[in-house]
C-alpha atoms as a PDB file:
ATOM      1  CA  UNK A   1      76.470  46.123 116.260  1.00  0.00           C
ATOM      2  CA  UNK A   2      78.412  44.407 118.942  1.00  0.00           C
ATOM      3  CA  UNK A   3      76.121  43.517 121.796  1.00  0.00           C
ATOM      4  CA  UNK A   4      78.436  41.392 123.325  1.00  0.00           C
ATOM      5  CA  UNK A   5      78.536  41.964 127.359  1.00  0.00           C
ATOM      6  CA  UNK A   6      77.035  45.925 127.039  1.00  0.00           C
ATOM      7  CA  UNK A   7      75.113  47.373 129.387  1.00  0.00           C
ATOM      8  CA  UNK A   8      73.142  50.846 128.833  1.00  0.00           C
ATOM      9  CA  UNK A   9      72.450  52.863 131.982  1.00  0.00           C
ATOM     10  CA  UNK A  10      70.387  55.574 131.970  1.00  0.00           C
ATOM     11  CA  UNK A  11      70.514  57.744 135.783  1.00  0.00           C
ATOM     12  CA  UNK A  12      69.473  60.489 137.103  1.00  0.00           C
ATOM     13  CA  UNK A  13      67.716  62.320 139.909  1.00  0.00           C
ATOM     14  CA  UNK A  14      63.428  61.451 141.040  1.00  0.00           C
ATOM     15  CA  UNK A  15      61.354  63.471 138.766  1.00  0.00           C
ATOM     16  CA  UNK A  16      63.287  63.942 136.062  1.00  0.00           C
ATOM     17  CA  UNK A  17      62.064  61.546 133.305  1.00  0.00           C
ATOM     18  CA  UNK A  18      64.259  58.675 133.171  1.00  0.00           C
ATOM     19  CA  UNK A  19      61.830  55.926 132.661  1.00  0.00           C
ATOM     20  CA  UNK A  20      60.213  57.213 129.849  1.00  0.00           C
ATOM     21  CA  UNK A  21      62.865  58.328 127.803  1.00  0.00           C
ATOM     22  CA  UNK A  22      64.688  54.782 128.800  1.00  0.00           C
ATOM     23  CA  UNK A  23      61.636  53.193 127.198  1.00  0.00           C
ATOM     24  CA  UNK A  24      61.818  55.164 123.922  1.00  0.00           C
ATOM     25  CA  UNK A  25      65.566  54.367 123.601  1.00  0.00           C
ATOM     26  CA  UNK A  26      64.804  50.537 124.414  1.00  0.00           C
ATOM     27  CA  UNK A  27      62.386  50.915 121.408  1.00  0.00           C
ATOM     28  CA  UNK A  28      64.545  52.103 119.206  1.00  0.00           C
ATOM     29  CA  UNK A  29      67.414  49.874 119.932  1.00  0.00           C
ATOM     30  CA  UNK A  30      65.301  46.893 120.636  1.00  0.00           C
ATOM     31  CA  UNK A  31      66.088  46.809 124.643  1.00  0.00           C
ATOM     32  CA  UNK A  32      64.590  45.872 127.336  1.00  0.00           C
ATOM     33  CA  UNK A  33      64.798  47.579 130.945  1.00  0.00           C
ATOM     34  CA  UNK A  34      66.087  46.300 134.270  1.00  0.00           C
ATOM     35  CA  UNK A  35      64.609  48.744 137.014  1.00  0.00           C
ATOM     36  CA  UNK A  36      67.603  49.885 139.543  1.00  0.00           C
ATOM     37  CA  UNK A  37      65.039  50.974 141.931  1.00  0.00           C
ATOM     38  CA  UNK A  38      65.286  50.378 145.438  1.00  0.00           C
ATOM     39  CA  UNK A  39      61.276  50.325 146.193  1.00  0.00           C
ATOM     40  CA  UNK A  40      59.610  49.543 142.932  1.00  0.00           C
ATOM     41  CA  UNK A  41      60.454  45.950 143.289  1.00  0.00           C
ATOM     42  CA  UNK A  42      57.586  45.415 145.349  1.00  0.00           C
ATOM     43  CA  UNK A  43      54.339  44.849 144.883  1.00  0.00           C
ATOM     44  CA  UNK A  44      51.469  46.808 146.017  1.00  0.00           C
ATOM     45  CA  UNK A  45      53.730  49.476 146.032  1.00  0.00           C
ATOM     46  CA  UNK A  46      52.621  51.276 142.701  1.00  0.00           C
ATOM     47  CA  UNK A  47      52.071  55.067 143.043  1.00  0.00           C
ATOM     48  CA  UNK A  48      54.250  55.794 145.674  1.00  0.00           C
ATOM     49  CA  UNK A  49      57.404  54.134 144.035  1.00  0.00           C
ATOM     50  CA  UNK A  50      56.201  55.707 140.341  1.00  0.00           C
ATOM     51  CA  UNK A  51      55.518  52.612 138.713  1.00  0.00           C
ATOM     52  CA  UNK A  52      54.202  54.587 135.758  1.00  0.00           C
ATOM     53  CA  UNK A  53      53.430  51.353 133.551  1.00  0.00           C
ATOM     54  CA  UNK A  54      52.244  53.924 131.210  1.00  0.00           C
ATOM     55  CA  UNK A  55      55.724  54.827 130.252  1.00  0.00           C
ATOM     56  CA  UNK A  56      56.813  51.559 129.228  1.00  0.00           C
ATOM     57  CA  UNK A  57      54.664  51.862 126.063  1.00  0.00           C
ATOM     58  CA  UNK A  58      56.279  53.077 122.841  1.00  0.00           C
ATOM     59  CA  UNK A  59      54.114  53.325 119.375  1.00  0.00           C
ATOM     60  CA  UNK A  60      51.483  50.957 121.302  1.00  0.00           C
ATOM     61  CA  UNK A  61      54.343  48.663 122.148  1.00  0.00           C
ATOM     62  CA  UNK A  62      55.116  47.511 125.760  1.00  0.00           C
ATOM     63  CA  UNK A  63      59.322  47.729 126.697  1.00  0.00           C
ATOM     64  CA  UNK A  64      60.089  44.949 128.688  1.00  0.00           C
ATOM     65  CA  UNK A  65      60.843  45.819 131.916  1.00  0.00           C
ATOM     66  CA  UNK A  66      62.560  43.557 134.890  1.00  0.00           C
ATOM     67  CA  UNK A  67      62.528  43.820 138.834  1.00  0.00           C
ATOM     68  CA  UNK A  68      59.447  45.421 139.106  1.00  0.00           C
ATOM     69  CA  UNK A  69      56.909  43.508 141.330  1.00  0.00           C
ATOM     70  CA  UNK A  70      58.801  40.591 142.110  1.00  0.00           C
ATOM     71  CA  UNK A  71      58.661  40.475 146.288  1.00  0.00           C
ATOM     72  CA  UNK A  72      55.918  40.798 148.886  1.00  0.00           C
ATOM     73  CA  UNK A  73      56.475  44.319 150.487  1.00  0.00           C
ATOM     74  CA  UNK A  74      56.436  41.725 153.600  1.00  0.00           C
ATOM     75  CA  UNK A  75      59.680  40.225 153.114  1.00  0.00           C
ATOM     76  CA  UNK A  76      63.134  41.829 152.746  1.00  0.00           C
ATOM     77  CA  UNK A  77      65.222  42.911 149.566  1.00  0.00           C
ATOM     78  CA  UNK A  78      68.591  43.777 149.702  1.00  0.00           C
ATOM     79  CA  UNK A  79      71.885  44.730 147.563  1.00  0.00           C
ATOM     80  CA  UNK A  80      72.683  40.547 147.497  1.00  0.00           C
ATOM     81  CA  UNK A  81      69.055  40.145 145.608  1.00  0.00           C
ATOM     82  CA  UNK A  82      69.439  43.197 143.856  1.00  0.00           C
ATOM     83  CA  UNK A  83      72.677  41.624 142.481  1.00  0.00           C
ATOM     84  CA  UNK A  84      70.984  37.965 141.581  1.00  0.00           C
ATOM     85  CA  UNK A  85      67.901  39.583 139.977  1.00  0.00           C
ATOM     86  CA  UNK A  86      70.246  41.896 137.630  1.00  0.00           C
ATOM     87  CA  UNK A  87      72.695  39.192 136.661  1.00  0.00           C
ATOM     88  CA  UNK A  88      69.694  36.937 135.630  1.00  0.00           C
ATOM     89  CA  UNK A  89      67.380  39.183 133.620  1.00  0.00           C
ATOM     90  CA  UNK A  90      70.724  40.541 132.477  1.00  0.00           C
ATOM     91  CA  UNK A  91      71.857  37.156 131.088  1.00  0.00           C
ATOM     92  CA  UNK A  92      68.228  36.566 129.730  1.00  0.00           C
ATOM     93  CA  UNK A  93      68.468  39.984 127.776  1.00  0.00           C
ATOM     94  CA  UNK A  94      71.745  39.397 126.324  1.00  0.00           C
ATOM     95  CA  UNK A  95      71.270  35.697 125.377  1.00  0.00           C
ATOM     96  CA  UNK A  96      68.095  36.943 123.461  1.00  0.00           C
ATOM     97  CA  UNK A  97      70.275  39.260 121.123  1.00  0.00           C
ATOM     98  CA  UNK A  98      68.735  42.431 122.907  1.00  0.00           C
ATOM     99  CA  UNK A  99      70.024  45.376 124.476  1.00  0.00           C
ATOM    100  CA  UNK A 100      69.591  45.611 128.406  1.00  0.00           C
ATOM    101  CA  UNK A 101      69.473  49.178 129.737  1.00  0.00           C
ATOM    102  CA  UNK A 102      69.398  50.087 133.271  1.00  0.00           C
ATOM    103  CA  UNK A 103      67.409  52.182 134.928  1.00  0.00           C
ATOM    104  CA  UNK A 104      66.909  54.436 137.810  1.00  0.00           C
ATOM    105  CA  UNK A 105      67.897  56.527 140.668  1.00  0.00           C
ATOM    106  CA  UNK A 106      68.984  54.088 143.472  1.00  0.00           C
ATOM    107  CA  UNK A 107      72.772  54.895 143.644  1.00  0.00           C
ATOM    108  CA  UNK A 108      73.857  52.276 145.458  1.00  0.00           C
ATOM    109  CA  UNK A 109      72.176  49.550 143.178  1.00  0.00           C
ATOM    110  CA  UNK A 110      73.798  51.201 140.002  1.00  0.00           C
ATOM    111  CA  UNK A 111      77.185  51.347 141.503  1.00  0.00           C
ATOM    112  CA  UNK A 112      77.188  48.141 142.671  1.00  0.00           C
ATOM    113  CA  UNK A 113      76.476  46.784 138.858  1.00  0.00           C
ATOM    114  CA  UNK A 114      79.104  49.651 137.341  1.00  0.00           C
ATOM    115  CA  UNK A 115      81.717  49.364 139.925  1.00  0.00           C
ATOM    116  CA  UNK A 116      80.887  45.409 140.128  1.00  0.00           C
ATOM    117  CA  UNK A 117      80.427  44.769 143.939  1.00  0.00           C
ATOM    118  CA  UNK A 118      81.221  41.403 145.133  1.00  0.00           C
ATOM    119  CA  UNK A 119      78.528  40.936 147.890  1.00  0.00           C
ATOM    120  CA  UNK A 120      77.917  38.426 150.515  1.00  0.00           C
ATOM    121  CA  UNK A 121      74.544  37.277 151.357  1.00  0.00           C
ATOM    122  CA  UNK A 122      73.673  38.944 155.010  1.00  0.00           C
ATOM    123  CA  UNK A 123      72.062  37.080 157.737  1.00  0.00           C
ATOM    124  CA  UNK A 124      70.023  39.432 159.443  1.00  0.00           C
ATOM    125  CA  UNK A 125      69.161  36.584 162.352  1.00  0.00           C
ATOM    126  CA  UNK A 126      72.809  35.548 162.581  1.00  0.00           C
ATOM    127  CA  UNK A 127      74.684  35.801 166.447  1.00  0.00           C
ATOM    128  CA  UNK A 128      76.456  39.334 165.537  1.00  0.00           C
ATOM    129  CA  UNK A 129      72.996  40.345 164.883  1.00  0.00           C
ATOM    130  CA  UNK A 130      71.809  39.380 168.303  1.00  0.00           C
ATOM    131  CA  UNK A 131      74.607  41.150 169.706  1.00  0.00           C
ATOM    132  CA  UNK A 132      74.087  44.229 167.969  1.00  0.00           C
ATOM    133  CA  UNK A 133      70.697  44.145 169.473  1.00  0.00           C
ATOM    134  CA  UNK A 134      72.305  44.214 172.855  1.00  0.00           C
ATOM    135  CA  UNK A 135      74.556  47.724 171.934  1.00  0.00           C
ATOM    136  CA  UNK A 136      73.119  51.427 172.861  1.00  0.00           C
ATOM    137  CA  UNK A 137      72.131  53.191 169.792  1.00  0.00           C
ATOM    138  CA  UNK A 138      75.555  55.489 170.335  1.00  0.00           C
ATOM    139  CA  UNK A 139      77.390  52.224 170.062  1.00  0.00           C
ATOM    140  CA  UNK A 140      75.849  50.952 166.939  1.00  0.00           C
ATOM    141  CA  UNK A 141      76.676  54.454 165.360  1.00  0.00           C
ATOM    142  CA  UNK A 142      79.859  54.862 165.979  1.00  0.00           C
ATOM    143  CA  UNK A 143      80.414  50.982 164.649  1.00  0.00           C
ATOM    144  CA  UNK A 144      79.013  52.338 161.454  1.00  0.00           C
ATOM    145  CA  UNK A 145      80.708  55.462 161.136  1.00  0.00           C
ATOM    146  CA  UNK A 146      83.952  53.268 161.494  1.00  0.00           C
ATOM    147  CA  UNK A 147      82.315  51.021 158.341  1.00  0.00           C
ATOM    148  CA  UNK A 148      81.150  53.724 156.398  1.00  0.00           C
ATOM    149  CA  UNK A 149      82.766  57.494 157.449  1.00  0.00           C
ATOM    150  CA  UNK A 150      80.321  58.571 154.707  1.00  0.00           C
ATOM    151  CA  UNK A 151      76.662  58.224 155.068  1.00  0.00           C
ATOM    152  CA  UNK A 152      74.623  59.398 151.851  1.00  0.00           C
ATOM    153  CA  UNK A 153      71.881  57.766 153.445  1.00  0.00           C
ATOM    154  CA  UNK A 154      70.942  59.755 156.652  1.00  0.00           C
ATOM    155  CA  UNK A 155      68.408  57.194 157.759  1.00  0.00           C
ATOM    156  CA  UNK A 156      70.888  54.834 158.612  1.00  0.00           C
ATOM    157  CA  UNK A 157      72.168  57.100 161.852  1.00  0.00           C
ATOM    158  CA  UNK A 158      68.491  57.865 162.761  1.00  0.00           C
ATOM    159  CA  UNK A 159      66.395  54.660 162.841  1.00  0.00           C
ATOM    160  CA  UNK A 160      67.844  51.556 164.887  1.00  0.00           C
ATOM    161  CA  UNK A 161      66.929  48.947 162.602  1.00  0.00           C
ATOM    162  CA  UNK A 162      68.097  50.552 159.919  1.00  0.00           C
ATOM    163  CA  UNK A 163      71.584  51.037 161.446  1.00  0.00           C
ATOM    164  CA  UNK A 164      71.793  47.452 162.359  1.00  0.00           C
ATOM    165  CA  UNK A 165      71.009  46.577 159.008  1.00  0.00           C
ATOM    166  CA  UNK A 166      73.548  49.117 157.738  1.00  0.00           C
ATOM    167  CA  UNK A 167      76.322  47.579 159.223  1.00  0.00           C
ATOM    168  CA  UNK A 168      75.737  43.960 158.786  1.00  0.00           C
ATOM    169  CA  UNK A 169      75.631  44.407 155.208  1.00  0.00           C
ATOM    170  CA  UNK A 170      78.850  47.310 155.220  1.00  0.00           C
ATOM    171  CA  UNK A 171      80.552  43.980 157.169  1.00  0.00           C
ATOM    172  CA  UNK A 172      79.607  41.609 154.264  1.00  0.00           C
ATOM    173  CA  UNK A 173      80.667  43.409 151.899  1.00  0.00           C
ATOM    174  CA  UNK A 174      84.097  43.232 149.690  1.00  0.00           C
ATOM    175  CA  UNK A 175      83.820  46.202 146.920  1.00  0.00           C
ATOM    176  CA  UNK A 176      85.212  45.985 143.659  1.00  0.00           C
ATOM    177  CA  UNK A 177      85.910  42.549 143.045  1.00  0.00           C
ATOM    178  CA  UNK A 178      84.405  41.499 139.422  1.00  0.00           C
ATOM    179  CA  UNK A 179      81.798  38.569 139.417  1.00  0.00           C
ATOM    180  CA  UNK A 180      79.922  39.941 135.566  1.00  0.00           C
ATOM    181  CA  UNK A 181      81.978  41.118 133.242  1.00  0.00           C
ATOM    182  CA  UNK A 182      80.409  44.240 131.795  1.00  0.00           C
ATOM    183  CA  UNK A 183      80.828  46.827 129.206  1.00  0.00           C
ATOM    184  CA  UNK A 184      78.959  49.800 130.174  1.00  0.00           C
ATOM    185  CA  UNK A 185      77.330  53.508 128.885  1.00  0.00           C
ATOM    186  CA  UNK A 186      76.282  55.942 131.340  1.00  0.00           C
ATOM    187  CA  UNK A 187      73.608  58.339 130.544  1.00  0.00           C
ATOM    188  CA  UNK A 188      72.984  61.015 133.018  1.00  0.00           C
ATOM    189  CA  UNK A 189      69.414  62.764 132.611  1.00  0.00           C
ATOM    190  CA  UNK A 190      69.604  65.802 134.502  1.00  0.00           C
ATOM    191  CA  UNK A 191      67.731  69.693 134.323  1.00  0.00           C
ATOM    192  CA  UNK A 192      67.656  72.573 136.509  1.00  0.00           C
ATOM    193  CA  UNK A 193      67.449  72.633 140.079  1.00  0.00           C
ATOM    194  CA  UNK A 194      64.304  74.962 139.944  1.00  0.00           C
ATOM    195  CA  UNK A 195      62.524  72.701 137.513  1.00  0.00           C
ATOM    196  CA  UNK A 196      63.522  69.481 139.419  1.00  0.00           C
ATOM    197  CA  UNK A 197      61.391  70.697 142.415  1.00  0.00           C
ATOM    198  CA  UNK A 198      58.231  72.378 139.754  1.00  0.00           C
ATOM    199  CA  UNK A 199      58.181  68.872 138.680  1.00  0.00           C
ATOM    200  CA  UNK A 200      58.302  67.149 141.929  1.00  0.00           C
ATOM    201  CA  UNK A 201      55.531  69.014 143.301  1.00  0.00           C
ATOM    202  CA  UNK A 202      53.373  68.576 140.441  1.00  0.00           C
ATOM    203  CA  UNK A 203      53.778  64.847 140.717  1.00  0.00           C
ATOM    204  CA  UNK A 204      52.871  64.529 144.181  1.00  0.00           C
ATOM    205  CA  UNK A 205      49.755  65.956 143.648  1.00  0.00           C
ATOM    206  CA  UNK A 206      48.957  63.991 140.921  1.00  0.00           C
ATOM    207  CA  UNK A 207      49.832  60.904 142.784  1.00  0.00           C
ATOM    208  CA  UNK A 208      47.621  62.178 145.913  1.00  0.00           C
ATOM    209  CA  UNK A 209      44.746  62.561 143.930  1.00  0.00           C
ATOM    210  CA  UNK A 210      45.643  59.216 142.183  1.00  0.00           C
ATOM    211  CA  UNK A 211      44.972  57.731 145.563  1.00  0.00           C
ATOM    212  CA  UNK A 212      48.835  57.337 146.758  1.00  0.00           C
ATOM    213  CA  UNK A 213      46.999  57.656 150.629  1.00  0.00           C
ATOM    214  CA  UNK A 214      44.552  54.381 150.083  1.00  0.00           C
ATOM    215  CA  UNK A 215      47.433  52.550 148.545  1.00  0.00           C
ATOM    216  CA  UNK A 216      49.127  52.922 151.796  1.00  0.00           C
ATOM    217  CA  UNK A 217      45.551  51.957 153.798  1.00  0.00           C
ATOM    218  CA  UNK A 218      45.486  48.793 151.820  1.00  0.00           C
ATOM    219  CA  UNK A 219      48.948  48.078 152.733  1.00  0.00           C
ATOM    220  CA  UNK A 220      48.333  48.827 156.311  1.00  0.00           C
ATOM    221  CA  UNK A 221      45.012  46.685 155.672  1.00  0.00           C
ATOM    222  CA  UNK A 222      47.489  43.639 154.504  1.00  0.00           C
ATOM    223  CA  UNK A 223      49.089  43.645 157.838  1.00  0.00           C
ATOM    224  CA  UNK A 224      52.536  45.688 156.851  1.00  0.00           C
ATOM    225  CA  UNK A 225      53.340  47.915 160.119  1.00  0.00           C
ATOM    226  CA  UNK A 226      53.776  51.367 160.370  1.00  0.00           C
ATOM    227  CA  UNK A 227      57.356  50.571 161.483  1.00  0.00           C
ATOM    228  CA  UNK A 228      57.845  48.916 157.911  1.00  0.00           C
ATOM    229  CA  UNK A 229      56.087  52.027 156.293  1.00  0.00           C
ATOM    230  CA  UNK A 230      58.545  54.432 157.436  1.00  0.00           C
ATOM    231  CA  UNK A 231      61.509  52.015 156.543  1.00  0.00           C
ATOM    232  CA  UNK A 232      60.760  52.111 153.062  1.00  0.00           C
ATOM    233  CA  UNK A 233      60.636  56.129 153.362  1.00  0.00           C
ATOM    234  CA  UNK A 234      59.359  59.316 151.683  1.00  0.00           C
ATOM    235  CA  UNK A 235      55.819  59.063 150.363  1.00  0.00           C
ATOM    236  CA  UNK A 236      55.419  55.885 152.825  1.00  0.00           C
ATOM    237  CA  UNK A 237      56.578  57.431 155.930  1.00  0.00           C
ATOM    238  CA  UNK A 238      55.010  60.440 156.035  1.00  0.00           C
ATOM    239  CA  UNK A 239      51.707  59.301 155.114  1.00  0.00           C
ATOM    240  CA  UNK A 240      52.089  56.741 157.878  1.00  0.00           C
ATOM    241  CA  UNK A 241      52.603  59.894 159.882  1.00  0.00           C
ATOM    242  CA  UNK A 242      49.479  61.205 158.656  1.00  0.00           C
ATOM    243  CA  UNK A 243      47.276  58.051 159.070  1.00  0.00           C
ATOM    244  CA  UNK A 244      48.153  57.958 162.553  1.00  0.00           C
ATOM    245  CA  UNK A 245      47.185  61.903 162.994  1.00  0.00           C
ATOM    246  CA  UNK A 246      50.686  62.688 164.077  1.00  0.00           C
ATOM    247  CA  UNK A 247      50.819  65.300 161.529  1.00  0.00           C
ATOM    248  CA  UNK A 248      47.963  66.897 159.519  1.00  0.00           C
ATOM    249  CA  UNK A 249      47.287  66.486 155.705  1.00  0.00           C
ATOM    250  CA  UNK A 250      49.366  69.966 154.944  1.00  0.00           C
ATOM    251  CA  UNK A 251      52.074  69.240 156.972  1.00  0.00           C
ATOM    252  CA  UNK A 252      51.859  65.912 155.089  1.00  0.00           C
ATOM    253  CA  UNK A 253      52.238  67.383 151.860  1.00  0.00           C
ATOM    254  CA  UNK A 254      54.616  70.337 152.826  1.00  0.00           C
ATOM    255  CA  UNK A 255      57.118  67.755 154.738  1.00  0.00           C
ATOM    256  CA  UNK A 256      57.096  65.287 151.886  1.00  0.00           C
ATOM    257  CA  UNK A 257      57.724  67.624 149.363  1.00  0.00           C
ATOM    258  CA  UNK A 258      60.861  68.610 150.888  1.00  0.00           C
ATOM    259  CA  UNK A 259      62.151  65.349 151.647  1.00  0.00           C
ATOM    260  CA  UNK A 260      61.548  64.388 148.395  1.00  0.00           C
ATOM    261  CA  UNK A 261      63.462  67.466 147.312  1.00  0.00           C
ATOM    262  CA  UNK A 262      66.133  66.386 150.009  1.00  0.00           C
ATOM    263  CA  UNK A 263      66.334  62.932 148.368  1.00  0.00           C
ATOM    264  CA  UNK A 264      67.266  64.544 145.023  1.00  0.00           C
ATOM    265  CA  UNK A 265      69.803  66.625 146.135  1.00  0.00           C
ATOM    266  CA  UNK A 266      71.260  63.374 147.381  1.00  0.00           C
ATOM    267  CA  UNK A 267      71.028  61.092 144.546  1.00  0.00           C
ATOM    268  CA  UNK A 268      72.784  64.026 142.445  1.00  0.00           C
ATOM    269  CA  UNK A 269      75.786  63.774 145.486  1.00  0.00           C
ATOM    270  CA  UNK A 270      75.824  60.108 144.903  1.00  0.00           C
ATOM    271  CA  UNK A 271      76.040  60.340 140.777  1.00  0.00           C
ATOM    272  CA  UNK A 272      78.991  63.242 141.447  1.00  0.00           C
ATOM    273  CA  UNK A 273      80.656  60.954 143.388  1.00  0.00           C
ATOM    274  CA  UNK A 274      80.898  57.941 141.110  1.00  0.00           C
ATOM    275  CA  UNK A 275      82.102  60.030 138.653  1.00  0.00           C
ATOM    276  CA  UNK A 276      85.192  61.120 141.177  1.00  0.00           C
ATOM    277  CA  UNK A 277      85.301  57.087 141.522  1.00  0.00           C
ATOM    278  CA  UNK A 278      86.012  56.786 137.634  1.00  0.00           C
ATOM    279  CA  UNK A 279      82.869  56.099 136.274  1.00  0.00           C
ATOM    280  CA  UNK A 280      81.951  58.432 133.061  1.00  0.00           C
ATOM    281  CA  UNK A 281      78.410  59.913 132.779  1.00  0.00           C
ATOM    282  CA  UNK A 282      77.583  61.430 129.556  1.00  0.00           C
ATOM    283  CA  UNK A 283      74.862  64.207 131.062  1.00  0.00           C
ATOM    284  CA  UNK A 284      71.901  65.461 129.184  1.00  0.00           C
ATOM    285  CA  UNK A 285      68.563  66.509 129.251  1.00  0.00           C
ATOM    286  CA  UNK A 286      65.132  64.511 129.084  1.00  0.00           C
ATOM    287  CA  UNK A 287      64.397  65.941 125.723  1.00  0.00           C
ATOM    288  CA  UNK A 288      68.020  65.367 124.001  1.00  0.00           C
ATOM    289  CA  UNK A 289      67.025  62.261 122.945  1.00  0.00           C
ATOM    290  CA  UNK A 290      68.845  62.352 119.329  1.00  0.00           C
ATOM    291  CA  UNK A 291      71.996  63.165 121.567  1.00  0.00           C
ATOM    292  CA  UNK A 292      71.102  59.868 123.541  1.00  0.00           C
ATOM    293  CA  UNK A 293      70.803  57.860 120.358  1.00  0.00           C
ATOM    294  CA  UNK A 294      74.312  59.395 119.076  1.00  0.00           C
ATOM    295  CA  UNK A 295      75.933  58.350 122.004  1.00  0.00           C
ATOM    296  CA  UNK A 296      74.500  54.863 122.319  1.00  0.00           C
ATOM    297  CA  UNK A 297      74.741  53.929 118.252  1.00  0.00           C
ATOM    298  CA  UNK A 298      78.913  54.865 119.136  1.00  0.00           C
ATOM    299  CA  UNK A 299      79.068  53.073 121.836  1.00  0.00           C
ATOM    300  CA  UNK A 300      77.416  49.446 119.920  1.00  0.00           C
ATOM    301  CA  UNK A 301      79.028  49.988 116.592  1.00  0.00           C
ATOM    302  CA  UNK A 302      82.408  48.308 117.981  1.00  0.00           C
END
């Protein structure tokens, strides 16, 4: 096999059984996973971000898995760390004589790896900061809308912080310039629409009863604001909502589930359009794994 400078991805949409299938392949091509997850990467933050440790066993054998639990849910994370985590555990993979594969559904995390972003740290606290402070929220979106015509991510036109932070790091950033040279797969896991949102719902109510509602107490409980709680989104925000009775336990559930639903839609937008951008994804379903294996032993055998 040549392992030299290959990189395994295996995408796809919330719900739809990346991780564990990832794992199995890692197993049987002696891998380990890097986590391209935009929430999981902090800690405390285990049922609502599906950190399914479970998964990551194969024949009684735990996958290696990177950027999971590695910041305070206090402090920020951004596509600059995203980028210095993955070239490191990358490098640390590769330089053992394994396979890295990775993983997950945050679009903008994967594309900046397969279309190798060149991104500038952002200073949140710097003087354009301050001055976007001092601009009407109008202002600020029509600075962004300049930046990015495109938003995949609605958030960033609704919440204020978010758009600040939105366009100080659109500013910083100069796409497509190479800094890791990379030879890459793309596996798409994908399945019906209908079976998507069967899945989805069943989940959430296994991770409600799991006690996804005190894992957001305790966070509360550690002193992270319920202005930090809707930031990070979905199962977070809403029960935020809920905690502080602005909505009721089955408008909860009902609102989340379609959000969630929302959010899938929107990572399978994203995947469509880094395709259009050039990059190949070989699409199958969660239980083609011999299909997997085919196209993975092809793409290592030269």
């Amino acid at each position: 096999m040549n392992l030299e400078n290959k990189l395994i991805t295996i995408l796809g949409p919330t719900a739809v059984g990346k991780t564990k299938l990832a794992a199995e392949l890692a197993f049987r091509f002696n891998g380990e996973i890097i986590s391209a997850d935009s929430r999981q990467v902090y800690k405390g933050m285990d049922i609502g971000t599906g950190k399914d440790y479970k998964d990551y066993f194969v024949n009684n054998k735990k996958i290696p898995v990177h950027l999971i639990d590695i910041i305070s849910p206090k402090k920020e994370f951004n596509l600059f760390l995203f980028q210095k985590y993955f070239n490191k555990a990358f490098n640390k993979i590769t330089k053992k004589g394994k396979v890295p594969f990775l993983v997950g559904g945050s679009a903008l995390y994967l594309n900046s790896v397969l279309q190798q972003y060149k991104i500038s740290p952002v200073n949140f606290y710097s003087e354009r900061a301050d001055f976007l402070q001092s601009l009407s929220n109008a202002e600020l979106k029509n600075i962004l809308l300049k930046l990015k015509p495109t938003q995949h991510n609605t958030t960033d036109l609704i919440e204020r912080e978010r758009i600040i932070k939105a366009i100080l790091v659109a500013e910083s950033k100069n796409y497509k310039n190479k800094h890791l040279e990379i030879n890459y797969l793309v596996i798409g896991i994908t399945d019906n629409r209908e079976i998507i949102k069967k899945k989805i719902k069943e989940r959430l109510k296994i991770r409600l009863k799991e006690g996804m509602i005190k894992e957001v107490e305790t966070l509360l409980a550690q002193g992270i604001t319920h202005e930090k709680l809707k930031f990070f989104g979905l199962e977070y925000k809403f029960i935020s909502l809920y905690l502080q009775k602005e909505i009721n336990y089955n408008d909860m559930y009902q609102k989340l589930t379609s959000a969630i639903i929302n959010f899938s839609k929107r990572q399978m937008t994203w995947f469509r359009k880094m395709e259009r951008e050039g990059i190949k994804i070989n699409w199958i379903k969660n239980n083609e794994i011999n299909k997997a294996e085919y196209l993975i032993k092809s793409f290592l055998k030269y």
